[in-house]
C-alpha atoms as a PDB file:
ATOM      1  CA  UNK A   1      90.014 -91.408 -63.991  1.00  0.00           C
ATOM      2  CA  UNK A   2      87.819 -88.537 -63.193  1.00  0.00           C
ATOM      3  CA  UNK A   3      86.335 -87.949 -59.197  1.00  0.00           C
ATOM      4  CA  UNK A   4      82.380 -86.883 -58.313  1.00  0.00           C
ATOM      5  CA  UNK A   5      81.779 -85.643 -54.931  1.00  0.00           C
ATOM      6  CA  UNK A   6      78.313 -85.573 -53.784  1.00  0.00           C
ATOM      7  CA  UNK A   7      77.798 -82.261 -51.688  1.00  0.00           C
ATOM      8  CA  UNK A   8      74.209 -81.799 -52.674  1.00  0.00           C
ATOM      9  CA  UNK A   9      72.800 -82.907 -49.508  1.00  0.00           C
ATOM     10  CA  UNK A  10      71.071 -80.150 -47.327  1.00  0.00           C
ATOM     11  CA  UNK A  11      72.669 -81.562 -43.860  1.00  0.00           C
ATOM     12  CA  UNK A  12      68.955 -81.505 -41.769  1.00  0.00           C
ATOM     13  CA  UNK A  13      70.432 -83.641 -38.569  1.00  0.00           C
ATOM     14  CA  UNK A  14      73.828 -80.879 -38.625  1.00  0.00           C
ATOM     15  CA  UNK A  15      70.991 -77.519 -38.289  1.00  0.00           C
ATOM     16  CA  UNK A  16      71.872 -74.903 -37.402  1.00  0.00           C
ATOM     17  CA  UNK A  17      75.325 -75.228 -38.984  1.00  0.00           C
ATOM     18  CA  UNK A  18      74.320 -76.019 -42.328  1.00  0.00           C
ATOM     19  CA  UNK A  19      71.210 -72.964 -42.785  1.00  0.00           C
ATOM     20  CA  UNK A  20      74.004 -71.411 -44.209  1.00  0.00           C
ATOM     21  CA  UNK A  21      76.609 -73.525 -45.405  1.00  0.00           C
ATOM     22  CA  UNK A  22      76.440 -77.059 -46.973  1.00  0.00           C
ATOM     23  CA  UNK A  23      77.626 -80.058 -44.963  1.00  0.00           C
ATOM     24  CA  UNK A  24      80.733 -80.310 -47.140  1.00  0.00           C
ATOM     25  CA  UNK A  25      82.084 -76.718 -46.485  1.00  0.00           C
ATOM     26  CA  UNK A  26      82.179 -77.048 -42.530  1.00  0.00           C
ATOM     27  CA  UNK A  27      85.063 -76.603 -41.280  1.00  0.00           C
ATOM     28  CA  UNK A  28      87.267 -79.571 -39.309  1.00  0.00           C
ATOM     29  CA  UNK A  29      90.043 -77.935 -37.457  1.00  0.00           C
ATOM     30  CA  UNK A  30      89.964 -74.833 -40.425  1.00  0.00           C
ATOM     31  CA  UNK A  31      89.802 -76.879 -43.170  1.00  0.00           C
ATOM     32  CA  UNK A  32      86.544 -77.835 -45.138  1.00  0.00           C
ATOM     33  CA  UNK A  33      85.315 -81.752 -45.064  1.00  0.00           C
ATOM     34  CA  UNK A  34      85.914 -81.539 -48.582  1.00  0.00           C
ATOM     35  CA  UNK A  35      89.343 -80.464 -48.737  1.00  0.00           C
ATOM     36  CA  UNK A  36      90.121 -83.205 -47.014  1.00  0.00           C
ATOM     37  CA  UNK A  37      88.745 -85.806 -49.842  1.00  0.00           C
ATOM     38  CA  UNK A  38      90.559 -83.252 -52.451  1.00  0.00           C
ATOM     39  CA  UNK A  39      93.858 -83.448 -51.085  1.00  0.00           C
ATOM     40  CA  UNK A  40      93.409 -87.196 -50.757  1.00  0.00           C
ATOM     41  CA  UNK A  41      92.445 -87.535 -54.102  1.00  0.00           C
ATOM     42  CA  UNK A  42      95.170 -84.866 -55.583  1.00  0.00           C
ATOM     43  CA  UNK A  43      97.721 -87.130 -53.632  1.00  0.00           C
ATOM     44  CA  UNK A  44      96.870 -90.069 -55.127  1.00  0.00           C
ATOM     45  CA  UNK A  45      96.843 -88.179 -58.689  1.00  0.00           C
ATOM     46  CA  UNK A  46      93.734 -87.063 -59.601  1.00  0.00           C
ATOM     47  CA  UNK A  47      93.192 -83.898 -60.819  1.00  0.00           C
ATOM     48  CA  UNK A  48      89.774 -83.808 -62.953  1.00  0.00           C
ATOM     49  CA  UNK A  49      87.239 -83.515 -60.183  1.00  0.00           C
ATOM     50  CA  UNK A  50      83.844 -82.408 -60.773  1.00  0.00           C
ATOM     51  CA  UNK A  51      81.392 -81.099 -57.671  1.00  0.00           C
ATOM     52  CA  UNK A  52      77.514 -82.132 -57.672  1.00  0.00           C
ATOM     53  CA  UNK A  53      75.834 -79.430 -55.741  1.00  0.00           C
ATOM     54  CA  UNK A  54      72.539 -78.181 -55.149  1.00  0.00           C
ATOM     55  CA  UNK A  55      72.260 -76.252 -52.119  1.00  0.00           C
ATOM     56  CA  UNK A  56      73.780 -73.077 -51.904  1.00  0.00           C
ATOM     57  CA  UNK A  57      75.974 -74.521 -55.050  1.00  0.00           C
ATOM     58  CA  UNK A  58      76.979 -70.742 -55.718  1.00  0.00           C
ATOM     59  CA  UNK A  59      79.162 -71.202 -52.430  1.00  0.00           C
ATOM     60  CA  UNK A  60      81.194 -74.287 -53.990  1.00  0.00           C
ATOM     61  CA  UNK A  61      81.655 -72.326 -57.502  1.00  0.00           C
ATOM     62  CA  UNK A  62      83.178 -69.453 -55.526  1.00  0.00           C
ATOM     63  CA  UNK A  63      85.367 -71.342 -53.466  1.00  0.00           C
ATOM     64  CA  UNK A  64      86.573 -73.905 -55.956  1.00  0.00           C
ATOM     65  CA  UNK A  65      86.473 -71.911 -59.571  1.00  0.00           C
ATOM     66  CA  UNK A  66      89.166 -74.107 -61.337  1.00  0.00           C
ATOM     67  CA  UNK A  67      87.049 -76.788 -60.506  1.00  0.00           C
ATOM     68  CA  UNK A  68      83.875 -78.487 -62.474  1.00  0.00           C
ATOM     69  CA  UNK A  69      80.444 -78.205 -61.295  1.00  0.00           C
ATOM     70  CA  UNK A  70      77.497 -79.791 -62.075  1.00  0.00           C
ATOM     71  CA  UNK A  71      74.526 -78.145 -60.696  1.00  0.00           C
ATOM     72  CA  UNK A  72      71.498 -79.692 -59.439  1.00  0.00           C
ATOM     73  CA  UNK A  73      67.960 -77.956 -60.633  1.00  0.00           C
ATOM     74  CA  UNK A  74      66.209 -79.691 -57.765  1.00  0.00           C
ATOM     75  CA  UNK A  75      66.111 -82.761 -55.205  1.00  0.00           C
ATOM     76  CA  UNK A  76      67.458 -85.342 -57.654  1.00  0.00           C
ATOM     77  CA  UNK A  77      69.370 -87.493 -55.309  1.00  0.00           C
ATOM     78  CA  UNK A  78      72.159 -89.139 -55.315  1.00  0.00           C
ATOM     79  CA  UNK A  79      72.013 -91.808 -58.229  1.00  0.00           C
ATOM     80  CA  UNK A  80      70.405 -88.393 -60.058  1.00  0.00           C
ATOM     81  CA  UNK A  81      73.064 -86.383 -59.034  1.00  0.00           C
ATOM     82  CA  UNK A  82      75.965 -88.606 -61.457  1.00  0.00           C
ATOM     83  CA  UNK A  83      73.268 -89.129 -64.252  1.00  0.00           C
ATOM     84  CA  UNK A  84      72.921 -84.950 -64.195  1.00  0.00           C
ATOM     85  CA  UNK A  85      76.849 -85.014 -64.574  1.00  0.00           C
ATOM     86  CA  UNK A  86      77.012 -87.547 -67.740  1.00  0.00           C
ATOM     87  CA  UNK A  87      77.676 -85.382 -70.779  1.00  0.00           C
ATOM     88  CA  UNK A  88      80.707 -84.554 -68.262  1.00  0.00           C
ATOM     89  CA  UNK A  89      81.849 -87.879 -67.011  1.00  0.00           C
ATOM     90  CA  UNK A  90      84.294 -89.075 -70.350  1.00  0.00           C
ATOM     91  CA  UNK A  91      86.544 -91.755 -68.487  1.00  0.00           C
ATOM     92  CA  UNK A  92      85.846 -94.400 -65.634  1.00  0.00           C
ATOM     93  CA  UNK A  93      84.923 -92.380 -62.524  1.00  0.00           C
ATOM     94  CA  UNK A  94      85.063 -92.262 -58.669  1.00  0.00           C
ATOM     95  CA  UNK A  95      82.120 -90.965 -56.467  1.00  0.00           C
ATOM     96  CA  UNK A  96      82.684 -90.740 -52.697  1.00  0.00           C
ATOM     97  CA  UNK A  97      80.257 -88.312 -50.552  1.00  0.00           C
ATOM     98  CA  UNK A  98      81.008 -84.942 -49.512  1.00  0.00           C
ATOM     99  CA  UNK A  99      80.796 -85.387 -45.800  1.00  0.00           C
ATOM    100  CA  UNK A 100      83.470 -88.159 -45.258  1.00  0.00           C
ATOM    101  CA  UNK A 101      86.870 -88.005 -43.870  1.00  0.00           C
ATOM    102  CA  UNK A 102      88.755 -90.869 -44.708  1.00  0.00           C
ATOM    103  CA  UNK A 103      92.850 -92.048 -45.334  1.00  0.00           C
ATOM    104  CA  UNK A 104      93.412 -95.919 -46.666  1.00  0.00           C
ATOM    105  CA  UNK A 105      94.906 -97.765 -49.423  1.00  0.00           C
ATOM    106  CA  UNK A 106      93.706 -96.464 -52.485  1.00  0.00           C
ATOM    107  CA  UNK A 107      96.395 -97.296 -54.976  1.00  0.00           C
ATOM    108  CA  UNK A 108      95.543-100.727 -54.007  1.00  0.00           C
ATOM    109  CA  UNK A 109      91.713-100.485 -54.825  1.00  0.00           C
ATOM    110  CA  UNK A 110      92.780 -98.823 -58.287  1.00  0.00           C
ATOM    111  CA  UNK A 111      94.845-101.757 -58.603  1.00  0.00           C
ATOM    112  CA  UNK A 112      92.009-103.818 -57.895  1.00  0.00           C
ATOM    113  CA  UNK A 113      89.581-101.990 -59.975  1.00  0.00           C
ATOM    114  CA  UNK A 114      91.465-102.829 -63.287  1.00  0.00           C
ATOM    115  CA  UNK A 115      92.834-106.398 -62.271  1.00  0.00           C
ATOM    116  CA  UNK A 116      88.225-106.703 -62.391  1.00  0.00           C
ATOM    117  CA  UNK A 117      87.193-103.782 -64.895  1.00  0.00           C
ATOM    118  CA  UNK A 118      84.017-103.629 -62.584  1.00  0.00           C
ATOM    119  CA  UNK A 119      82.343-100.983 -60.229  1.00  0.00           C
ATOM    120  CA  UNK A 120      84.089-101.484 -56.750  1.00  0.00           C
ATOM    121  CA  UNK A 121      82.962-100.339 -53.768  1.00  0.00           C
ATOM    122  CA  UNK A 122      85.029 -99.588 -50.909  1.00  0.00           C
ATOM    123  CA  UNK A 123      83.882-100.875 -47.485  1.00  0.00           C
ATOM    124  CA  UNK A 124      85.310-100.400 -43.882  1.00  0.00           C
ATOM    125  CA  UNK A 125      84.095-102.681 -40.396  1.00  0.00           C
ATOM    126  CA  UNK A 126      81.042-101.557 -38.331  1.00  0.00           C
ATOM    127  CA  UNK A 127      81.753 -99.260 -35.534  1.00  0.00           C
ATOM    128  CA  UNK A 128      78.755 -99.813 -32.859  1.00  0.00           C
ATOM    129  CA  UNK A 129      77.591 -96.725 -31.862  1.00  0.00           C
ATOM    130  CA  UNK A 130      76.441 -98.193 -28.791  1.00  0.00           C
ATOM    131  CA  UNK A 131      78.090-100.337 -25.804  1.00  0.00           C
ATOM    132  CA  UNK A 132      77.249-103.711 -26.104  1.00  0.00           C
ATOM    133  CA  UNK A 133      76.314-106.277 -23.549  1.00  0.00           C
ATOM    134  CA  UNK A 134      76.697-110.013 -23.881  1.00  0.00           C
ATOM    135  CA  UNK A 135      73.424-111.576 -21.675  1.00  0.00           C
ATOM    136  CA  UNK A 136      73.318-115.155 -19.576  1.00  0.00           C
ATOM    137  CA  UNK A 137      69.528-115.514 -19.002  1.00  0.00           C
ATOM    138  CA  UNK A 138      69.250-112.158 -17.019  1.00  0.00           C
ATOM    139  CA  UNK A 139      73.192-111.790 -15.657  1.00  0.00           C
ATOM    140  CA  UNK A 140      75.362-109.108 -17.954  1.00  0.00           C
ATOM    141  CA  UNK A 141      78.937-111.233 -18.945  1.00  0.00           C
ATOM    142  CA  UNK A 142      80.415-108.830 -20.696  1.00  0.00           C
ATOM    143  CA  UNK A 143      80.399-105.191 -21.738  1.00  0.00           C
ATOM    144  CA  UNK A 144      81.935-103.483 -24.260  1.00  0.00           C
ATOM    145  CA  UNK A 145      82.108 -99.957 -25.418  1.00  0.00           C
ATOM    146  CA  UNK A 146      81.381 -99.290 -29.104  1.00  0.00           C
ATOM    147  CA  UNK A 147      83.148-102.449 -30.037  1.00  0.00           C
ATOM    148  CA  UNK A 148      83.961-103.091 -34.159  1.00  0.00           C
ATOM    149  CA  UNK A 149      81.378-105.367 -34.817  1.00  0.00           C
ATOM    150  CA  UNK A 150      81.721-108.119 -37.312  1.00  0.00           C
ATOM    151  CA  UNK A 151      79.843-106.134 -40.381  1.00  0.00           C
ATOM    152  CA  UNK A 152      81.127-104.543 -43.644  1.00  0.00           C
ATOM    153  CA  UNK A 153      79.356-101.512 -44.245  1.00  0.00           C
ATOM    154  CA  UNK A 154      79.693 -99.128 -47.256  1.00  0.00           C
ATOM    155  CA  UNK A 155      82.470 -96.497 -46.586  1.00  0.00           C
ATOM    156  CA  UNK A 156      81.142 -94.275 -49.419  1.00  0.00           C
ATOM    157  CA  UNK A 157      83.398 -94.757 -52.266  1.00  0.00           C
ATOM    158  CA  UNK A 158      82.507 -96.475 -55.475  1.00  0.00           C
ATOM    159  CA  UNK A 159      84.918 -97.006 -58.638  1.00  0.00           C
ATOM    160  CA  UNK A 160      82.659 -97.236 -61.389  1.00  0.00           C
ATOM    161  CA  UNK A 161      83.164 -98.057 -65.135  1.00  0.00           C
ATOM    162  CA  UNK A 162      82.053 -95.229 -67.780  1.00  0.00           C
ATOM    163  CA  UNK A 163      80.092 -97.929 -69.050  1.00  0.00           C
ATOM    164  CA  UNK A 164      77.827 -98.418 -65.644  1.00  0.00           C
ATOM    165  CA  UNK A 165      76.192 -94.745 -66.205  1.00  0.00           C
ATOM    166  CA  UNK A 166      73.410 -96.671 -67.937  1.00  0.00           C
ATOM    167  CA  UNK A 167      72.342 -98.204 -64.138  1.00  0.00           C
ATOM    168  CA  UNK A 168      71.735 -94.864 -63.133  1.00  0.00           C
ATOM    169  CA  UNK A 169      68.469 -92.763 -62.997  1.00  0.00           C
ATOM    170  CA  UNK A 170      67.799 -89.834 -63.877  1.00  0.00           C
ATOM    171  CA  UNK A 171      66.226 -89.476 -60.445  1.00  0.00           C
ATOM    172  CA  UNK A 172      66.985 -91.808 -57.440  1.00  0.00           C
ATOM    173  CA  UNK A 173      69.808 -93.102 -54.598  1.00  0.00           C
ATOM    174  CA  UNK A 174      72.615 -95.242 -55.487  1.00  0.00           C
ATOM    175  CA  UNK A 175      71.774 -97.236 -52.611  1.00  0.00           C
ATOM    176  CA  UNK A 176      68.442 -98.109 -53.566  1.00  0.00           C
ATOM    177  CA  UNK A 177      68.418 -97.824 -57.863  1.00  0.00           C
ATOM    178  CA  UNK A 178      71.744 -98.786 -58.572  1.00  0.00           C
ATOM    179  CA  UNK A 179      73.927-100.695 -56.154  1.00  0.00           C
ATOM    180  CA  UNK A 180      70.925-103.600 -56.323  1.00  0.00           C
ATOM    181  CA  UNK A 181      70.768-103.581 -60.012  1.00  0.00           C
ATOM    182  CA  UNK A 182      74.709-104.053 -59.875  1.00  0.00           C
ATOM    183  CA  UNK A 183      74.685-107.223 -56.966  1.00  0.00           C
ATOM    184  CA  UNK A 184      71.624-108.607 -59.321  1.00  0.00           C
ATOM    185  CA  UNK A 185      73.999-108.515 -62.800  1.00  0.00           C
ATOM    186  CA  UNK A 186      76.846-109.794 -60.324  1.00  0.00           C
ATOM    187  CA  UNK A 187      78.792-106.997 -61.500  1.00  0.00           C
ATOM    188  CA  UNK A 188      79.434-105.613 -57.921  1.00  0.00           C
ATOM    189  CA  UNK A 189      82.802-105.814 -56.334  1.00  0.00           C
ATOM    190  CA  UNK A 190      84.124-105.478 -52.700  1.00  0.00           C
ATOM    191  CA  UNK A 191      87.876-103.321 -51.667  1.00  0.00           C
ATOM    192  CA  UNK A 192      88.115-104.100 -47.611  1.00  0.00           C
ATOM    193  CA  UNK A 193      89.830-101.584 -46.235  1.00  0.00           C
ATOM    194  CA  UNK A 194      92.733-102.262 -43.765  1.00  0.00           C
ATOM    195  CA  UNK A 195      92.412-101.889 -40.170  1.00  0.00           C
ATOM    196  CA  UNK A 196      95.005 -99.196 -40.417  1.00  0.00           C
ATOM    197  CA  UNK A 197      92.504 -97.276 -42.381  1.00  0.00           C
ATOM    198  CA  UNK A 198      90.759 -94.205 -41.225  1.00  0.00           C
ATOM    199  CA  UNK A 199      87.148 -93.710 -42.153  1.00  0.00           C
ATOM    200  CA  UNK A 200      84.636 -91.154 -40.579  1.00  0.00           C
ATOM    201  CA  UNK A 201      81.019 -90.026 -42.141  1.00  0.00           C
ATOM    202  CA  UNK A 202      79.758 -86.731 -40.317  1.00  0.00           C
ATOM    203  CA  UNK A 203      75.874 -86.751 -40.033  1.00  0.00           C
ATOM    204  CA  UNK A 204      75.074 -85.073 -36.792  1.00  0.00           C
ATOM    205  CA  UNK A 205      76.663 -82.249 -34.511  1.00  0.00           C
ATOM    206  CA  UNK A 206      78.012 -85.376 -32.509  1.00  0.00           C
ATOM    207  CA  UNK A 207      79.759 -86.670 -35.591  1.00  0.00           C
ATOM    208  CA  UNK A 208      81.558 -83.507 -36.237  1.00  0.00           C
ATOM    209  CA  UNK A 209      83.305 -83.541 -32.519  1.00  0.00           C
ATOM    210  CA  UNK A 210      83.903 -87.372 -32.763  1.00  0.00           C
ATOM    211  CA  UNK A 211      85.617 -86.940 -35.856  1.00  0.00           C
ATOM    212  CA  UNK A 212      88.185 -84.058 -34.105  1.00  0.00           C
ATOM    213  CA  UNK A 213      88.535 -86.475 -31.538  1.00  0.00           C
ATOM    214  CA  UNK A 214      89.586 -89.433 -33.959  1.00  0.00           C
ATOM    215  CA  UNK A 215      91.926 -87.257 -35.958  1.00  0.00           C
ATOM    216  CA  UNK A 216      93.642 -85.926 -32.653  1.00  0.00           C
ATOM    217  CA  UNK A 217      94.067 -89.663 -31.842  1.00  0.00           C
ATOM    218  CA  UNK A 218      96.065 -90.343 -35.989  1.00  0.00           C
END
């Protein structure tokens, strides 16, 4: 099984920190974002990991020269990204995104993925970001600060087939051109991570001290 990382991404909301240096390559307590998804991934055995970059792509070459890189030649998004990548992709692949920290089960979603030889995406509860305050007419009855909400969201990592590279565009988003085209063909399958499971994605300046905070708290 081979392993995509999407560090294309320019990182607008994380300016000025990422003028310089893609989202993936900031650092979290000296260590990259992405180092943190390679040692993951090298723990659980996988070793043929190929980088999509675009921005500042020369950076990731440098830093990681025994690994594979696919270079983008232009916006082509994130469904564009893997479909740039084919000719390397030979085996049923993983793609997570570059600026994620996460630790949970994954031997058991491998497990899963071949007990269903279908994509399988990984998904993790709703964190509000806000507090959130339960209403009697006009009275406040209870508050409660950034609760888990009762939502599966998508925690950015997708088992696919080999065989599901013909969903995706040459230019496009997963979310939008191929995770609907997969839900329509009902080939689209859920792994529901535990609630012992850590799962960050860093977007903003504010994500990036959250996420210290979280792993302080492991």
């Amino acid at each position: 099984m081979q392993l995509l990382i999407l560090c294309g991404g320019r990182g607008k909301r994380l300016r000025p920190l990422t003028e310089e240096k893609p989202k993936p390559l900031l650092e979290v307590y000296g260590k990259p974002i992405i180092e943190y998804q390679l040692n993951f991934f090298k723990r659980h055995g996988i070793k043929d990991i190929i980088l999509c970059s675009g921005f500042k792509h020369e950076l990731f070459e440098k830093k990681y020269p025994n690994l594979t890189h696919s270079i983008e030649r232009g916006e082509l998004g994130t469904a564009g990204a893997i479909k740039n990548a084919e000719k390397l992709i030979k085996e049923d692949f993983i793609v997570t995104n570059g600026d994620n920290i996460f630790f949970f089960n994954f031997q058991k979603m491998q497990q899963k993925f071949e007990s269903i030889r279908n994509p399988l995406m990984s998904l993790c509860k709703l964190v509000s970001p806000y507090g959130i305050i339960d209403v009697d007419g006009e009275r406040a009855v209870q508050f409660r600060e950034k609760p888990v909400l009762n939502f599966w969201v998508n925690a950015g990592i997708t088992i696919f087939t080999h065989d599901s590279l013909d969903y995706f565009p040459k230019k496009g988003m997963i979310e939008y051109d191929v995770y609907p085209k997969l839900v329509k063909d009902k080939r689209l399958f859920a792994f529901k991570m535990r609630e012992n499971s850590f799962w960050a994605g860093i977007d903003t300046v504010k994500d990036l001290e959250n996420v210290k905070k979280m792993l302080l708290k492991r």
